[in-house]
C-alpha atoms as a PDB file:
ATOM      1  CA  UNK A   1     188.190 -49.557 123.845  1.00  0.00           C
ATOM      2  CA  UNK A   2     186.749 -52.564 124.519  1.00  0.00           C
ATOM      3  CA  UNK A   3     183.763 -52.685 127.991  1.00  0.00           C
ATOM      4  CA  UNK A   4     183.285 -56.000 129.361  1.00  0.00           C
ATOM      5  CA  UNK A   5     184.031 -58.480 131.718  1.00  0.00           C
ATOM      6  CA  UNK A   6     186.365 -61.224 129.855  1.00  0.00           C
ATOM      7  CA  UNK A   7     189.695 -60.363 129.046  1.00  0.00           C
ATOM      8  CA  UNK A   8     190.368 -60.995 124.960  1.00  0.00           C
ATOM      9  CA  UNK A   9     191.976 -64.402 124.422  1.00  0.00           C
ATOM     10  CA  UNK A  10     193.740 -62.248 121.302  1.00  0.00           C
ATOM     11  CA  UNK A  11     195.087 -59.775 123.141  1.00  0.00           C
ATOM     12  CA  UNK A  12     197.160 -62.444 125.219  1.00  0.00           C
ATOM     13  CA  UNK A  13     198.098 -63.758 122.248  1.00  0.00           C
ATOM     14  CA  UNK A  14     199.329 -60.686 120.544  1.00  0.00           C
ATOM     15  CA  UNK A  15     201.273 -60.000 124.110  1.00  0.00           C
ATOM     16  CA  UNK A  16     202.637 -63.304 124.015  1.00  0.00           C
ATOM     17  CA  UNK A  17     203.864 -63.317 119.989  1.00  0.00           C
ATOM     18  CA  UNK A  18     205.155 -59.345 120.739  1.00  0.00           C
ATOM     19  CA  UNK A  19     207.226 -60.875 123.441  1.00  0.00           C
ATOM     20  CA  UNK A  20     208.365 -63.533 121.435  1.00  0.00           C
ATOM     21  CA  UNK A  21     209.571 -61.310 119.342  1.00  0.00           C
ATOM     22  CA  UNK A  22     211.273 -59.643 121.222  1.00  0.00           C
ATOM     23  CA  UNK A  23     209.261 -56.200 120.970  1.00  0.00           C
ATOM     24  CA  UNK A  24     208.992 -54.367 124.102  1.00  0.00           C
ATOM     25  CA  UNK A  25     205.468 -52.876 124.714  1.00  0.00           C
ATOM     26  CA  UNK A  26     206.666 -50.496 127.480  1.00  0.00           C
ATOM     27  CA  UNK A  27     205.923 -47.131 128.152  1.00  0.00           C
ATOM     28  CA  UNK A  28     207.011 -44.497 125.833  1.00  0.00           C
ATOM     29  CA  UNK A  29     210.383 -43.211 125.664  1.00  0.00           C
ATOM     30  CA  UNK A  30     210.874 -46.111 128.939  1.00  0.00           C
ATOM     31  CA  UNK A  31     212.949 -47.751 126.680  1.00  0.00           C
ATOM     32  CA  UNK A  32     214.355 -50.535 128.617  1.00  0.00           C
ATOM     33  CA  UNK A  33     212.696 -49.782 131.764  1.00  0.00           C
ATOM     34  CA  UNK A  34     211.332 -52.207 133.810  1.00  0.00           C
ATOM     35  CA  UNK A  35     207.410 -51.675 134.456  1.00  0.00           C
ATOM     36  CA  UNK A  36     206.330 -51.658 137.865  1.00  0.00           C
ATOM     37  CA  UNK A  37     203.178 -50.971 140.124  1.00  0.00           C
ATOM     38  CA  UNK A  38     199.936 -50.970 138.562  1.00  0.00           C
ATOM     39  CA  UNK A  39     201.215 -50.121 135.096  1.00  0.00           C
ATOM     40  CA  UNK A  40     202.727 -53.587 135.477  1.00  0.00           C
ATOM     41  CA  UNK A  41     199.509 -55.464 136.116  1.00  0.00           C
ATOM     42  CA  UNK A  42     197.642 -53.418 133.868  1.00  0.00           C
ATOM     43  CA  UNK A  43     200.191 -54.258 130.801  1.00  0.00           C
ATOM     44  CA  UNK A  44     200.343 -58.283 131.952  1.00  0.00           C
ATOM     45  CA  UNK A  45     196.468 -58.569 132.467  1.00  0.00           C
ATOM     46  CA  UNK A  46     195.323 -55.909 129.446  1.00  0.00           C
ATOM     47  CA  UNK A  47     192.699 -54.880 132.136  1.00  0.00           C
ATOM     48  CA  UNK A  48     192.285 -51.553 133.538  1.00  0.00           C
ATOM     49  CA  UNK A  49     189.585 -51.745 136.582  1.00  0.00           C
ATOM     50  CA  UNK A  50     187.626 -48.476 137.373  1.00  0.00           C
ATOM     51  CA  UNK A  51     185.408 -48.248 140.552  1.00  0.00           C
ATOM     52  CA  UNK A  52     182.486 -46.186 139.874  1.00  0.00           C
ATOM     53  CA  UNK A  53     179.287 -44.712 142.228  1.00  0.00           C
ATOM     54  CA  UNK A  54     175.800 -45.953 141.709  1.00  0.00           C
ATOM     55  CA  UNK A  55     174.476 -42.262 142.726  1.00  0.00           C
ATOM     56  CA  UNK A  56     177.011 -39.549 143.233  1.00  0.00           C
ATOM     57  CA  UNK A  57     175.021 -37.159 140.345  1.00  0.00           C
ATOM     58  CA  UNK A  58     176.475 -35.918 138.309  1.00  0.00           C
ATOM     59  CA  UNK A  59     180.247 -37.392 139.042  1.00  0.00           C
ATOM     60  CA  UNK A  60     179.097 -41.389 138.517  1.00  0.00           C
ATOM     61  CA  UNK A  61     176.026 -42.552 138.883  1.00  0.00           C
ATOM     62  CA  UNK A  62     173.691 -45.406 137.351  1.00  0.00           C
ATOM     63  CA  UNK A  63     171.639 -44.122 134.035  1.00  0.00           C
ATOM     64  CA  UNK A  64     168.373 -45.595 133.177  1.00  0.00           C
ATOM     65  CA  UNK A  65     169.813 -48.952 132.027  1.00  0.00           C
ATOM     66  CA  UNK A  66     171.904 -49.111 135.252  1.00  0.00           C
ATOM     67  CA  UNK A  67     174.968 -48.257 133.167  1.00  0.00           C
ATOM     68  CA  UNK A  68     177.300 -46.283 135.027  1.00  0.00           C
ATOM     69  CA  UNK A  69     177.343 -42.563 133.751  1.00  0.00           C
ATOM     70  CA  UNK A  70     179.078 -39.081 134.981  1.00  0.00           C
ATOM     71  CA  UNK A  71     181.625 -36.469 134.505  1.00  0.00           C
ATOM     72  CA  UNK A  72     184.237 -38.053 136.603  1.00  0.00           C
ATOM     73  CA  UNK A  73     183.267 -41.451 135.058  1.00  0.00           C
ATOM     74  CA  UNK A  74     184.011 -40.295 131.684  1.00  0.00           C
ATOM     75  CA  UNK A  75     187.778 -38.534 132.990  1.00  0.00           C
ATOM     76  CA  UNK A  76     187.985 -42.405 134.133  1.00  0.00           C
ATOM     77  CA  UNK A  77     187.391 -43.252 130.470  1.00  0.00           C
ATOM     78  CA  UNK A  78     189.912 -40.362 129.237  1.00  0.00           C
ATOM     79  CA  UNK A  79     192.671 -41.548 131.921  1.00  0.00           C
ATOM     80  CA  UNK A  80     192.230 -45.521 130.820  1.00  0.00           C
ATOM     81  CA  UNK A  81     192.902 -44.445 126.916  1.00  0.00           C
ATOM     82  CA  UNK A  82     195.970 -42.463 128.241  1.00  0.00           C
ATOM     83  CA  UNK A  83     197.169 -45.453 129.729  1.00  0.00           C
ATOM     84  CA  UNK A  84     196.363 -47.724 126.750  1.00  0.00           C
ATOM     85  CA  UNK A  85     198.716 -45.054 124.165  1.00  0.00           C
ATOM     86  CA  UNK A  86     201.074 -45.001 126.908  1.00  0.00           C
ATOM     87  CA  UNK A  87     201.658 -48.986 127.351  1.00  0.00           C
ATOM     88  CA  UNK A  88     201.462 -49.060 123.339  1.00  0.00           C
ATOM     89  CA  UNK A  89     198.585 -51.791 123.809  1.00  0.00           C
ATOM     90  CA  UNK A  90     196.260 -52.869 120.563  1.00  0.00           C
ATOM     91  CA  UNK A  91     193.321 -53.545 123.109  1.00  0.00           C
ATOM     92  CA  UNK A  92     192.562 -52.501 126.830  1.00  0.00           C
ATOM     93  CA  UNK A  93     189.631 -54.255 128.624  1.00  0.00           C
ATOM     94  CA  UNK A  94     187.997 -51.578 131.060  1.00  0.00           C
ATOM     95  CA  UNK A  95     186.935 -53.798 133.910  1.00  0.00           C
ATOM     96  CA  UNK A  96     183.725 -51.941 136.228  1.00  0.00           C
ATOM     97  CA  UNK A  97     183.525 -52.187 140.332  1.00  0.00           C
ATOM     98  CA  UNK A  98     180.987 -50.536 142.225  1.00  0.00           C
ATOM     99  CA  UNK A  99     182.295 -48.954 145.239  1.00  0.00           C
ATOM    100  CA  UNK A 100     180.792 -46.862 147.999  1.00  0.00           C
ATOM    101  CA  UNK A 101     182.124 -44.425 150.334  1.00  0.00           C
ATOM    102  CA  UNK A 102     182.986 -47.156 152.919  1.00  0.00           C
ATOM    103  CA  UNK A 103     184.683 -49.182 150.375  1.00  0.00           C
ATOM    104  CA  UNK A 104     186.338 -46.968 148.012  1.00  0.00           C
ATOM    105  CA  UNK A 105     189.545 -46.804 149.871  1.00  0.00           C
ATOM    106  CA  UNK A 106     190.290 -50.397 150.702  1.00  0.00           C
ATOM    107  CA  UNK A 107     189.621 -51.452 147.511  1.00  0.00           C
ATOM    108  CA  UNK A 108     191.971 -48.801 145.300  1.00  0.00           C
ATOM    109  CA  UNK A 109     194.510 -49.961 148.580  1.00  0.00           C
ATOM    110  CA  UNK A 110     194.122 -53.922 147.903  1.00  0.00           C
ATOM    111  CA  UNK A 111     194.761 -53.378 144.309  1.00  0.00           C
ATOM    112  CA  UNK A 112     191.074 -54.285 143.234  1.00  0.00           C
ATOM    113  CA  UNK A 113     190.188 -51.148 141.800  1.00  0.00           C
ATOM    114  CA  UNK A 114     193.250 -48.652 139.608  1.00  0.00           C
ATOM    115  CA  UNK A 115     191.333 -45.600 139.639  1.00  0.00           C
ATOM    116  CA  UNK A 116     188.372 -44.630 141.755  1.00  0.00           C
ATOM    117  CA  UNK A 117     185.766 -42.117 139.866  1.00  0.00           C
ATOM    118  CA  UNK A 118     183.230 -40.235 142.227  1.00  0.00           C
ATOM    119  CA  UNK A 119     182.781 -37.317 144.442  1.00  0.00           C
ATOM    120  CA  UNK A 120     186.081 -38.235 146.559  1.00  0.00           C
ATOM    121  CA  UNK A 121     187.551 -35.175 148.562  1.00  0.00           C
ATOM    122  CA  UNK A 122     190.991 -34.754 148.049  1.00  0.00           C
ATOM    123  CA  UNK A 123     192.602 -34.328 152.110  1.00  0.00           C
ATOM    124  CA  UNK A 124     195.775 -34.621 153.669  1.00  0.00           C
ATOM    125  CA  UNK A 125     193.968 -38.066 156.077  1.00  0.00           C
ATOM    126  CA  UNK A 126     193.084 -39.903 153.046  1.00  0.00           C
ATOM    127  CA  UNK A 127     196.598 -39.223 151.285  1.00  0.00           C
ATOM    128  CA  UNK A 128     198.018 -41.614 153.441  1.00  0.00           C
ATOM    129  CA  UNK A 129     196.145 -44.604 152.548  1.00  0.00           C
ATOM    130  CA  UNK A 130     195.801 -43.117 148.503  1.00  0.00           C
ATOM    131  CA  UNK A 131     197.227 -40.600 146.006  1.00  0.00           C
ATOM    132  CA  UNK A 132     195.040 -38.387 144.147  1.00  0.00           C
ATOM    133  CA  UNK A 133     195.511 -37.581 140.642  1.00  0.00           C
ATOM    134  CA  UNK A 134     194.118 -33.283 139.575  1.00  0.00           C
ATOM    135  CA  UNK A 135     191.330 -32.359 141.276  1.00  0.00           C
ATOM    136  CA  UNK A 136     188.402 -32.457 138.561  1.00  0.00           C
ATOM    137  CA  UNK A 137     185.903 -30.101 141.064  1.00  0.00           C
ATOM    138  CA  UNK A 138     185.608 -27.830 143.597  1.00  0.00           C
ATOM    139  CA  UNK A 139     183.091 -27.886 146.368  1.00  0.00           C
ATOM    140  CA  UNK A 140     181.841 -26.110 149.388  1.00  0.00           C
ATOM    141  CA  UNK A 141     179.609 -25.891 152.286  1.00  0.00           C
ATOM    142  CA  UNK A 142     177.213 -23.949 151.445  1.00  0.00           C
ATOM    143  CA  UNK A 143     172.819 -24.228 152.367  1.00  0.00           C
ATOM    144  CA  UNK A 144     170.078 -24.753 150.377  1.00  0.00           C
ATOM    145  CA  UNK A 145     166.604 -22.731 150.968  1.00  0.00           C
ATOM    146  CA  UNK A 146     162.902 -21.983 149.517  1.00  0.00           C
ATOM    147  CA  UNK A 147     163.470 -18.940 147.489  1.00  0.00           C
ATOM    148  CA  UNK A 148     160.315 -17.012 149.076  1.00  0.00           C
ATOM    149  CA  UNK A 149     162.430 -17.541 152.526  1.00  0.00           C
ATOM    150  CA  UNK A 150     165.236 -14.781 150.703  1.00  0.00           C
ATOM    151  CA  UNK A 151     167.741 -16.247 152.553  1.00  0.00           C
ATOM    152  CA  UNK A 152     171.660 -15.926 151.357  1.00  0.00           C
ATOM    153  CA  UNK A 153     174.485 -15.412 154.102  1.00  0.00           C
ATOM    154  CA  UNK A 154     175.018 -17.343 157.193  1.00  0.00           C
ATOM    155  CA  UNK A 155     173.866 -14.477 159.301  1.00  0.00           C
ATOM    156  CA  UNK A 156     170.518 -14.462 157.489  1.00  0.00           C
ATOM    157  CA  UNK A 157     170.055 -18.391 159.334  1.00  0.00           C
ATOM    158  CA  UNK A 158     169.905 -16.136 162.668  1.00  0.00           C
ATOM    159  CA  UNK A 159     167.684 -18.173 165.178  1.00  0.00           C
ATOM    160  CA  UNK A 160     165.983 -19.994 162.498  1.00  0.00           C
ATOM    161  CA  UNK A 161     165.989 -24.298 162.130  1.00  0.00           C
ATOM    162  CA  UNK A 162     168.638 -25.899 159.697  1.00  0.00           C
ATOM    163  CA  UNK A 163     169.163 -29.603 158.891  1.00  0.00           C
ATOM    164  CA  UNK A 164     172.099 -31.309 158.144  1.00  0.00           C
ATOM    165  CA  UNK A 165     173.545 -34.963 157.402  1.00  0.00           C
ATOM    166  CA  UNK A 166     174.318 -36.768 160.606  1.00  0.00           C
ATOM    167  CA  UNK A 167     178.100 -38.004 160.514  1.00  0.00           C
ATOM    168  CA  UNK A 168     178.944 -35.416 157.570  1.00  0.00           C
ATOM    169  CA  UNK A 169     181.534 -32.505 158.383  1.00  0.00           C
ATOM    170  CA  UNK A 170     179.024 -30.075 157.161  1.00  0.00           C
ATOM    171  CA  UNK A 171     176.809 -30.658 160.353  1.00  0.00           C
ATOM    172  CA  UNK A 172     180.326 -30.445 161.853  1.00  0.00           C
ATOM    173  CA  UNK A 173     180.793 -26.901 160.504  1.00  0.00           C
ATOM    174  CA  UNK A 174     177.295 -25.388 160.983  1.00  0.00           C
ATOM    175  CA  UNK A 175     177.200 -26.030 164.941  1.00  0.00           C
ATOM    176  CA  UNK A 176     180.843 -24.423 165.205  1.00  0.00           C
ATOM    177  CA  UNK A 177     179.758 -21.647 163.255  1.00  0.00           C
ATOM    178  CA  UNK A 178     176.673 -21.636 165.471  1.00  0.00           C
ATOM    179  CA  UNK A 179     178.253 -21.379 168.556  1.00  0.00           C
ATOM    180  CA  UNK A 180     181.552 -19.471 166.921  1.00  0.00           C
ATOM    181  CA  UNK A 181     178.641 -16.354 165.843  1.00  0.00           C
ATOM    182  CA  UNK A 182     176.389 -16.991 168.140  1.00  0.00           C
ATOM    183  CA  UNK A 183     173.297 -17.435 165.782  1.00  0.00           C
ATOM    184  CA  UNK A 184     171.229 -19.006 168.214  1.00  0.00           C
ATOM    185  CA  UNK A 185     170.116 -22.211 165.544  1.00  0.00           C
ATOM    186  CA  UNK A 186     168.264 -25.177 166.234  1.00  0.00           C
ATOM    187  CA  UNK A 187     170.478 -28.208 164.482  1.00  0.00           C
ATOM    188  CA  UNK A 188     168.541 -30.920 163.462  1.00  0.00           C
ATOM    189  CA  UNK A 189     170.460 -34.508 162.234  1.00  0.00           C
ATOM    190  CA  UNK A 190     169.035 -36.416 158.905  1.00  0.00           C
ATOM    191  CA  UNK A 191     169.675 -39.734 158.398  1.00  0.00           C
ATOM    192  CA  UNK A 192     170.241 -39.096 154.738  1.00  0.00           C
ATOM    193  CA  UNK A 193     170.336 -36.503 152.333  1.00  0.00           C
ATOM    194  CA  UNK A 194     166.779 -37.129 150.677  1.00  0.00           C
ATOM    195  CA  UNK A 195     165.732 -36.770 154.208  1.00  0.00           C
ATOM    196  CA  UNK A 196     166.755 -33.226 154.908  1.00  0.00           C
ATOM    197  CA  UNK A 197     165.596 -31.957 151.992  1.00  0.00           C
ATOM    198  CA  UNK A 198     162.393 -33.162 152.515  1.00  0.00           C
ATOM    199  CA  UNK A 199     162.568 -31.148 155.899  1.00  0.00           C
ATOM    200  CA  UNK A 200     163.346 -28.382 153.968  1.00  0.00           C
ATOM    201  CA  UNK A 201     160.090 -29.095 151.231  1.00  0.00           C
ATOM    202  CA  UNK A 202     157.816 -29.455 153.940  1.00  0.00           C
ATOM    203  CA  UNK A 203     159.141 -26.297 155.739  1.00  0.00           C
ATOM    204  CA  UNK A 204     160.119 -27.976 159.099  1.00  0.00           C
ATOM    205  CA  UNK A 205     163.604 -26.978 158.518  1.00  0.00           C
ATOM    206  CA  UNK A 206     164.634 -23.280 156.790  1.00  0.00           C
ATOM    207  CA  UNK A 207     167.747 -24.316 155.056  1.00  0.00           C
ATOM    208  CA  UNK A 208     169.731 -27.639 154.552  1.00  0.00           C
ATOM    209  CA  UNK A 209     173.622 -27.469 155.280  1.00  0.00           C
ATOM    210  CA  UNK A 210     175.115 -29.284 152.823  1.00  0.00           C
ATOM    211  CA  UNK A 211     178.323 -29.633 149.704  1.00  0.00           C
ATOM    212  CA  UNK A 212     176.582 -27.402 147.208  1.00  0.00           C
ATOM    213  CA  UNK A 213     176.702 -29.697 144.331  1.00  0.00           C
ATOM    214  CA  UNK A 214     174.858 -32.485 146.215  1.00  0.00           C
ATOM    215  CA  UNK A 215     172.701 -29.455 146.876  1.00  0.00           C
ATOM    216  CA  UNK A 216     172.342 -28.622 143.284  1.00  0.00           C
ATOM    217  CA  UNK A 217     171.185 -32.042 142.256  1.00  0.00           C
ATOM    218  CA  UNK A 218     168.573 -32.335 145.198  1.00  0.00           C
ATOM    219  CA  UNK A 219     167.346 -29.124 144.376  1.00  0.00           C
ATOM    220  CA  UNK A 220     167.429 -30.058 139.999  1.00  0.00           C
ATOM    221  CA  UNK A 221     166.182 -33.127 141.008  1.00  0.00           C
ATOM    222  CA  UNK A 222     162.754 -31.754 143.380  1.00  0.00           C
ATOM    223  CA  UNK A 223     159.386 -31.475 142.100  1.00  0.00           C
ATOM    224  CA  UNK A 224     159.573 -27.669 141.785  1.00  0.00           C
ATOM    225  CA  UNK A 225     163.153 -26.957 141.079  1.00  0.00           C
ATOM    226  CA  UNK A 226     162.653 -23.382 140.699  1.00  0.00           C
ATOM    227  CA  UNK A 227     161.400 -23.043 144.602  1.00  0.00           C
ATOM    228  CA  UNK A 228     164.828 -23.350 145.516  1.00  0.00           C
ATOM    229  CA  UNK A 229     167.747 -21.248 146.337  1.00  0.00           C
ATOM    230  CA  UNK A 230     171.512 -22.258 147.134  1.00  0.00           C
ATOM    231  CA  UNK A 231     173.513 -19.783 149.577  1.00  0.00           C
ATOM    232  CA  UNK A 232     176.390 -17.377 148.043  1.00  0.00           C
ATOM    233  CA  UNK A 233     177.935 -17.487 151.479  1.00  0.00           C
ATOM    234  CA  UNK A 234     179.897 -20.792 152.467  1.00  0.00           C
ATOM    235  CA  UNK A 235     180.818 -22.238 155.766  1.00  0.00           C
ATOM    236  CA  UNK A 236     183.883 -23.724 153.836  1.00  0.00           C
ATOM    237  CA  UNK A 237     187.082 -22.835 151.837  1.00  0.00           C
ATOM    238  CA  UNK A 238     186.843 -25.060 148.576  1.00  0.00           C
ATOM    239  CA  UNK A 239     187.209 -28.786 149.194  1.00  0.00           C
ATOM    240  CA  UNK A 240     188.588 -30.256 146.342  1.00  0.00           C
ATOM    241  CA  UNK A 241     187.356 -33.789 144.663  1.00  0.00           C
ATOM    242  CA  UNK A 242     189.615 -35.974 142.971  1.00  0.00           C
ATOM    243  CA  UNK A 243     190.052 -39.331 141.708  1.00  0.00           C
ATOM    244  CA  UNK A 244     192.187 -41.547 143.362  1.00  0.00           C
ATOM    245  CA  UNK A 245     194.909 -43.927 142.859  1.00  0.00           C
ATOM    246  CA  UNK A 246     197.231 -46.238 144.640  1.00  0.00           C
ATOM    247  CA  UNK A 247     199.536 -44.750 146.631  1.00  0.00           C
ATOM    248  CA  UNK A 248     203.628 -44.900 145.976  1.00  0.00           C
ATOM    249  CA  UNK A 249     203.416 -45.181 142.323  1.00  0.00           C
ATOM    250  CA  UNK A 250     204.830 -42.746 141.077  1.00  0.00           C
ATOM    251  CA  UNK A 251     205.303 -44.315 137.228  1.00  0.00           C
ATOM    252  CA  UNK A 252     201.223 -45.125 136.997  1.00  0.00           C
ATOM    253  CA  UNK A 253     200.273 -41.009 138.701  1.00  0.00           C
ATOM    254  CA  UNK A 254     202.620 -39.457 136.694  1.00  0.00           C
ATOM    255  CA  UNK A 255     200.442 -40.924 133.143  1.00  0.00           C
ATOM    256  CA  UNK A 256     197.296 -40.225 135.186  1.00  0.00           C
ATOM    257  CA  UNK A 257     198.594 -37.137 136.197  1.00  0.00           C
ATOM    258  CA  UNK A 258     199.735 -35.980 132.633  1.00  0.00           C
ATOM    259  CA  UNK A 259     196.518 -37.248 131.117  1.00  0.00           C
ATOM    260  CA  UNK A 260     194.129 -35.426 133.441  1.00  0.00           C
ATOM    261  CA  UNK A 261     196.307 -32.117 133.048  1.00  0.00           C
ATOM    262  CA  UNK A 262     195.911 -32.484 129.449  1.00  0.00           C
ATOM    263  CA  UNK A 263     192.305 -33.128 129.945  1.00  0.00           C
ATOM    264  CA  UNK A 264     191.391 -30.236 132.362  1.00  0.00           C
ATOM    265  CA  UNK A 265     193.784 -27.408 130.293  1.00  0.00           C
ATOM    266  CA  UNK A 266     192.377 -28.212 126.912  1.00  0.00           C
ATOM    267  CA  UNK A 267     188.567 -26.878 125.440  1.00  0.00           C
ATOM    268  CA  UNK A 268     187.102 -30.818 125.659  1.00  0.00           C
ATOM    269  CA  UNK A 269     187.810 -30.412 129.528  1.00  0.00           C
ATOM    270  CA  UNK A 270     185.414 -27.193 129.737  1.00  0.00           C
ATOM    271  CA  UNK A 271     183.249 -28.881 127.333  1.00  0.00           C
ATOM    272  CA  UNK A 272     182.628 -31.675 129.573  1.00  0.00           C
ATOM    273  CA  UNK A 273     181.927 -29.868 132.735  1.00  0.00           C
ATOM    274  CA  UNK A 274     179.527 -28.078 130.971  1.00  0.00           C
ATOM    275  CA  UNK A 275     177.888 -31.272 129.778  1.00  0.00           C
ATOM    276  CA  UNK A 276     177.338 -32.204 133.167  1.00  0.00           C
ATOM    277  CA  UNK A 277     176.477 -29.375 135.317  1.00  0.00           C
ATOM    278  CA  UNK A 278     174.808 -26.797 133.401  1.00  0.00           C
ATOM    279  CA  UNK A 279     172.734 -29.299 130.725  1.00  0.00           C
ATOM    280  CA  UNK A 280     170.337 -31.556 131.149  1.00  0.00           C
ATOM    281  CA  UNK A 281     171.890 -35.047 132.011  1.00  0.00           C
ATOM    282  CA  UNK A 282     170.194 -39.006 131.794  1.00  0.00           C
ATOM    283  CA  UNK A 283     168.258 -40.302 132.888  1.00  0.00           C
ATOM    284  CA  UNK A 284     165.158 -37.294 133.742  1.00  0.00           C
ATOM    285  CA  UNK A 285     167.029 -34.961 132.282  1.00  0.00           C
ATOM    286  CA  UNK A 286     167.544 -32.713 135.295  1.00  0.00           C
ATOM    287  CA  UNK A 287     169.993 -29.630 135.254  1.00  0.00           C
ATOM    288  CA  UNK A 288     172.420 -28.737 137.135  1.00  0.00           C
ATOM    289  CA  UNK A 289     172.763 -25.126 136.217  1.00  0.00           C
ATOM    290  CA  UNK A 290     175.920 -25.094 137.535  1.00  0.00           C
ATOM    291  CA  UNK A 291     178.640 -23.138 135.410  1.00  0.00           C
ATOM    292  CA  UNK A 292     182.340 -23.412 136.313  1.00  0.00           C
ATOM    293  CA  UNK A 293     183.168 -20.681 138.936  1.00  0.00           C
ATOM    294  CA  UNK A 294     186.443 -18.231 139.421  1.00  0.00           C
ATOM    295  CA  UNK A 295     188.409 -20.976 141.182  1.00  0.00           C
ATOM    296  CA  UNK A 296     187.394 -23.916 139.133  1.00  0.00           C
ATOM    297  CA  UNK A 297     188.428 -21.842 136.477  1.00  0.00           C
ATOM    298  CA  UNK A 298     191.704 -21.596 137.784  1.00  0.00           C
ATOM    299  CA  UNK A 299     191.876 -25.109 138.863  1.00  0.00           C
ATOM    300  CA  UNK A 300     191.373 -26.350 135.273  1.00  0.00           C
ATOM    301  CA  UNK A 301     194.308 -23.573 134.010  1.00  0.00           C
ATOM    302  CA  UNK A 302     196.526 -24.977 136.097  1.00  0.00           C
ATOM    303  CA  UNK A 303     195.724 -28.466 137.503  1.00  0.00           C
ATOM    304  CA  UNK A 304     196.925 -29.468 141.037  1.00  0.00           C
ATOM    305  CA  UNK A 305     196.416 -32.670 142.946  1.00  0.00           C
ATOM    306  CA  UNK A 306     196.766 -30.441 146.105  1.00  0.00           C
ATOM    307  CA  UNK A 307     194.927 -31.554 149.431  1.00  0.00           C
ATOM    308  CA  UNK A 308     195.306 -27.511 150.883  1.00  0.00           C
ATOM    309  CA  UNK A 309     191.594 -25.947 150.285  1.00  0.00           C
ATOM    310  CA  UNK A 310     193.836 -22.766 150.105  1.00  0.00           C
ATOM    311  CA  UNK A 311     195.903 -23.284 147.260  1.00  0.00           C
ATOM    312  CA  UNK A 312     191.748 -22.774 145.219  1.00  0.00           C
END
């Protein structure tokens, strides 16, 4: 598949002469269908355009050489080559946009970006602005500690100081826990991330309340990554992360759907989580240590693009 940012002057030409010829390039088994929605554009253009985080470790991120990088990246990657068999095309130009958290809705809605690859949670808001295609992780809640502090459950945080990101719904869900079990906390806000971990470094906070992966890679990413400990307990059910898609098109989810099904049931699926969370990944070579748990497990068995942190 071919990375850039100029679409091939032969592949319009090959599109043009297979049309001449009469030779429809449409999807398999479509026969005489008519191609609509993004599969459409992506067939008339021979571009596919993914949207991709510059530091959502280990889902996409920017490497070394400020190449984008990541697990959910490289399900992008899978999902584009599933689209390429599945429009019967000689060449497919994958087309890279950065997005960010504020942007990676509008620009899947305004048709700028086909499929958005990051650390997106899958909820029932969101589905109405974008579709979701299987969700490719499950996170939670959970708090990160020194491991000297032997802390574990949410009671163990009894009148003790915890930080958490301002604006997140983690800082949400540790002052309605707080005042839900009465655990007397003192609830500080972070600007960031790298922020409250720091707290918790220099010992001004006892625990950081945070999605456990983005714990995981603070922790794997700290000068002494050994110091720290990530709770058992959560203050969530599983929120799941998936990649999104435009919304009411049904002909484009149901390839991106089949591909990441395919993906997520067969060995290369485990392989690849496995890649990224439990060895070390680019650029420092920081691990995870992360292997799949119960419901991931069960999520890869039998993929779901569900919103409902229950059905996990």
């Amino acid at each position: 598949m071919h990375f850039g940012h100029h679409r091939s002057a032969a592949l319009s030409a090959a599109v043009v002469l297979a049309s001449a010829m009469g030779i429809t390039l449409g999807a398999s088994g479509a026969g005489a269908q008519e191609l609509t929605g993004t599969l459409k554009k992506i067939k008339e253009t021979g571009e596919i355009t993914i949207g991709y985080r510059d530091a959502s470790v280990p889902f996409s991120y920017l490497d070394g050489d400020q190449k984008p990088v990541g697990y959910a990246f490289e399900i992008c990657k899978k999902i584009a080559e599933a689209v390429k068999t599945n429009l019967k095309l000689t060449k497919l130009e994958v087309k890279l946009n950065p997005v960010t958290s504020a942007t990676r809705i509008p620009l899947i809605a305004n048709g700028t970006v086909d499929l958005e690859c990051g650390s997106t949670t899958n909820n029932v808001d969101r589905q109405k602005q974008v579709a979701f295609t299987n969700t490719h992780f499950l996170t939670a809640t959970r708090y990160v500690a020194k491991k000297s502090a032997k802390l574990d459950t949410i009671e163990d945080l009894k009148g003790k100081t915890v930080v958490s990101t301002s604006g997140t719904t983690n800082i949400r869900q540790i002052n309605e826990a707080n005042t839900a079990r009465g655990l007397g906390l003192t609830i500080l806000p972070a600007k960031d991330h790298a922020e409250a971990f720091l707290m918790v470094e220099t010992g001004r906070a006892a625990a950081f309340v945070m999605d456990d992966v983005l714990l995981a890679s603070l922790a794997a990413s700290s000068k002494e990554p050994g110091a720290y400990a990530i709770s058992s307990e959560a203050l969530s059910k599983p929120e799941p992360y998936g990649i999104m898609l435009r919304k009411d098109d049904a002909p484009f989810k149901a390839v991106v759907d089949e591909a990441t099904a395919k993906l997520y049931k067969s060995p290369e699926g485990k392989a690849l989580y496995e890649t990224w969370f439990t060895k070390p990944i680019p650029p420092r070579g920081i691990n995870l240590s992360l292997p799949m748990s119960d419901p991931m497990k069960k999520a890869f068995e039998s993929p779901s693009d569900s919103a409902d942190p229950a059905a996990y």
